[in-house]
Protein backbone atom coordinates (compact mmCIF):
# COMPACT_ATOMS: atom_id res chain seq x y z
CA UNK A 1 66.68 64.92 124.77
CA UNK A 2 68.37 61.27 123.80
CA UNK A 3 71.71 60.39 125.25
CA UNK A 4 72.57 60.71 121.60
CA UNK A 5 71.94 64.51 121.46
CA UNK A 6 74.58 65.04 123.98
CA UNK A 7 76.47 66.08 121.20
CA UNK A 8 80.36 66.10 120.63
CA UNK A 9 80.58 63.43 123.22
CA UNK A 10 82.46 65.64 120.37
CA UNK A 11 84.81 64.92 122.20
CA UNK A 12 84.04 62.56 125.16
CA UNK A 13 82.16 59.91 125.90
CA UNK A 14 79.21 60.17 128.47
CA UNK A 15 77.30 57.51 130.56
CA UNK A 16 74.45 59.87 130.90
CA UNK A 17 73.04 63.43 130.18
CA UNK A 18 70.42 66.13 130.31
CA UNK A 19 70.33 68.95 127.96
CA UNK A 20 69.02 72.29 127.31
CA UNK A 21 69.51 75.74 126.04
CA UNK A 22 70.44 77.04 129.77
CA UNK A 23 73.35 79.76 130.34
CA UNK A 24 75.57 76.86 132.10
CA UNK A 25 78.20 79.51 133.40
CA UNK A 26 76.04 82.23 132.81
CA UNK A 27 77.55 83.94 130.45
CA UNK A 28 76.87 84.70 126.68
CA UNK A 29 76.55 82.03 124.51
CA UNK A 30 76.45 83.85 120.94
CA UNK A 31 74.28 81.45 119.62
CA UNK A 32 75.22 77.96 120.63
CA UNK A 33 73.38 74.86 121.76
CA UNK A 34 74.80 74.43 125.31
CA UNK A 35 74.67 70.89 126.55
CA UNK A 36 74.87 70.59 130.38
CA UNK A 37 76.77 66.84 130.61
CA UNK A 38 76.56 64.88 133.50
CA UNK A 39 79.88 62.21 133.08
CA UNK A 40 80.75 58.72 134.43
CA UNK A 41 84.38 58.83 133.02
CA UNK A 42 86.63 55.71 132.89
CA UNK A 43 89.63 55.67 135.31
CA UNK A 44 92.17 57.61 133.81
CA UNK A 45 90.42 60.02 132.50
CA UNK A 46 91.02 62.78 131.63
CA UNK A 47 94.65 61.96 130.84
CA UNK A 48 97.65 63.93 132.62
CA UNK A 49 98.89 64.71 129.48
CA UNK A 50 98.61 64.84 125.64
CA UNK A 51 99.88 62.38 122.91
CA UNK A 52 102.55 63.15 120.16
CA UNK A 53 100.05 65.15 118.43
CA UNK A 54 98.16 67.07 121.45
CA UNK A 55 94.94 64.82 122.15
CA UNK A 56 94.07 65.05 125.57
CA UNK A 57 96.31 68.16 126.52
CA UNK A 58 94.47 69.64 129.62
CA UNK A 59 93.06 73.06 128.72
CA UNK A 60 91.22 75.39 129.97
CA UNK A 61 87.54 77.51 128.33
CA UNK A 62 88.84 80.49 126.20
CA UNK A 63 92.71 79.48 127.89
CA UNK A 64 94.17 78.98 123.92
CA UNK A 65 96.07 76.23 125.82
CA UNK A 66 96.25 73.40 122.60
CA UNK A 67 98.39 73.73 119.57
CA UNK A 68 97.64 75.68 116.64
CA UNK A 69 94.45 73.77 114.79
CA UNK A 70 93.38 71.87 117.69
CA UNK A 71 90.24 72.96 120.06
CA UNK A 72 89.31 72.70 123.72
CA UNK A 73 86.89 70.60 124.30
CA UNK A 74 85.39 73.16 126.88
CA UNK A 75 85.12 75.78 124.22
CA UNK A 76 82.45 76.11 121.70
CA UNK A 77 82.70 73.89 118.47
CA UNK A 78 80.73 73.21 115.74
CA UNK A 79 77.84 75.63 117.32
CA UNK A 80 77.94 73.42 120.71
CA UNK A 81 78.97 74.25 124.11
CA UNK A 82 79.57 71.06 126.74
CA UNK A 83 79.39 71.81 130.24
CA UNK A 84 80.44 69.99 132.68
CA UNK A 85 83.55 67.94 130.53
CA UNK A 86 86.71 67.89 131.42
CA UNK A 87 88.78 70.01 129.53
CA UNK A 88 91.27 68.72 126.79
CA UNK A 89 92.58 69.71 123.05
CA UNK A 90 91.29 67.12 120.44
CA UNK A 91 91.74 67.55 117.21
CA UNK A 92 88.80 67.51 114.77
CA UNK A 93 88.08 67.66 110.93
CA UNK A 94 84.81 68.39 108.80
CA UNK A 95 84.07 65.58 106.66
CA UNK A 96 84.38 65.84 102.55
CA UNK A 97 81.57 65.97 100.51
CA UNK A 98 79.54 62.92 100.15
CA UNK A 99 81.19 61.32 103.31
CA UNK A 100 79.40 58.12 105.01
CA UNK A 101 82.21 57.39 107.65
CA UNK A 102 84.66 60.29 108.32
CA UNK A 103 87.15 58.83 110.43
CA UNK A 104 87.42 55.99 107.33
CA UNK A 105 86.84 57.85 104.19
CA UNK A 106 88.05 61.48 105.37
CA UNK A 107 91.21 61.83 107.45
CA UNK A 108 94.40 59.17 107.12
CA UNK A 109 94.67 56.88 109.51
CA UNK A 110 97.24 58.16 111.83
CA UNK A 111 94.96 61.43 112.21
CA UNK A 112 94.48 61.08 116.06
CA UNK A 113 97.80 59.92 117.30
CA UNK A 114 98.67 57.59 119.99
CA UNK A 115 96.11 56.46 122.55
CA UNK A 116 93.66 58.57 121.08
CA UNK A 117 90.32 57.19 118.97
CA UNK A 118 88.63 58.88 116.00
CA UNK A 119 85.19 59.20 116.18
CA UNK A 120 82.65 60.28 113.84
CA UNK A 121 80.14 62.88 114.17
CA UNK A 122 77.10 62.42 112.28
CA UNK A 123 78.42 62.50 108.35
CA UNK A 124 80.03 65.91 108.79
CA UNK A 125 82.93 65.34 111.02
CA UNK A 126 85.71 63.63 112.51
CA UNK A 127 87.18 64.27 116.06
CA UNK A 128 89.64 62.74 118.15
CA UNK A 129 88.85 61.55 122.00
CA UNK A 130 92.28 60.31 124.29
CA UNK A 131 90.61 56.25 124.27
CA UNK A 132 90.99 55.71 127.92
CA UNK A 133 87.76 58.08 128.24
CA UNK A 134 85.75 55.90 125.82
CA UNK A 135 83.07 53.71 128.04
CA UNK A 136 83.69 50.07 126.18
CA UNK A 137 86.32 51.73 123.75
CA UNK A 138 83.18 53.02 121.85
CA UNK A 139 82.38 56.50 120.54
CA UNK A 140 78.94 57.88 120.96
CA UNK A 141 76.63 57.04 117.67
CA UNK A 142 74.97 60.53 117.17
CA UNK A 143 71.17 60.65 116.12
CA UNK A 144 70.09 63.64 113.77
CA UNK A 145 66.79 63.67 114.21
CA UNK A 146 67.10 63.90 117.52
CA UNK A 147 66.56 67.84 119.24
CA UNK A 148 67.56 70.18 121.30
């Protein structure tokens, strides 16, 4: 599987990955793609805390930890399960119809907060990642051709 396919860097950014349909923890899945991430983060990340808006709150799987809307990046999203991330809330945001660029064309500008980055998931969403754990202040360019 590409680097690419490491999906929902959805929420962080990886140096490197392998990927499969294992169990990860072991336990049921109901259906998701679970990604097994191996990370190189940037210093500083995870953050200790969250910005004005939540983005990089530590949380825990299944813990209900971030505010109302926002997701754990340790729980399953969007049919994806990432193990091996750190955990933190992010906010995130399907894209509108006919979307090229969500983060531009999708959410307003302020969407992420504070020391936070939008990043764009294929066409179909946008997500929010704390920026100190982008490598090179980059997102991760998702491929969709590539598998599972």
């Amino acid at each position: 599987m590409s680097r690419a396919a490491c999906v929902l860097g959805l929420l962080l950014a990886a140096s490197g990955c392998s990927g499969g349909k294992s169990g990860g923890d072991g336990g049921p899945v109901d259906g998701a793609g679970v990604y097994e991430v191996g990370l190189d983060l940037p210093p500083g990340c995870p953050p200790a805390g969250g910005n004005e808006k939540g983005v990089g709150l530590p949380c825990t799987k299944g813990g209900k930890e971030c505010k109302s809307g926002m997701l754990c990046s340790c729980d399953q999203i969007l049919g994806a399960l990432l193990v091996g991330v750190p955990c933190f809330c992010s906010l995130a945001q399907f894209a509108q119809n006919g979307s090229k660029v969500p983060c531009q064309d999708s959410v307003p500008p302020t969407f992420c907060g504070s020391n936070a980055t939008c990043c764009n998931y294929l066409n179909s969403a946008a997500y929010c990642v704390p920026s100190i754990c982008l490598p090179d202040d980059q997102c991760l360019v998702f491929d969709a051709d590539a598998g599972m």
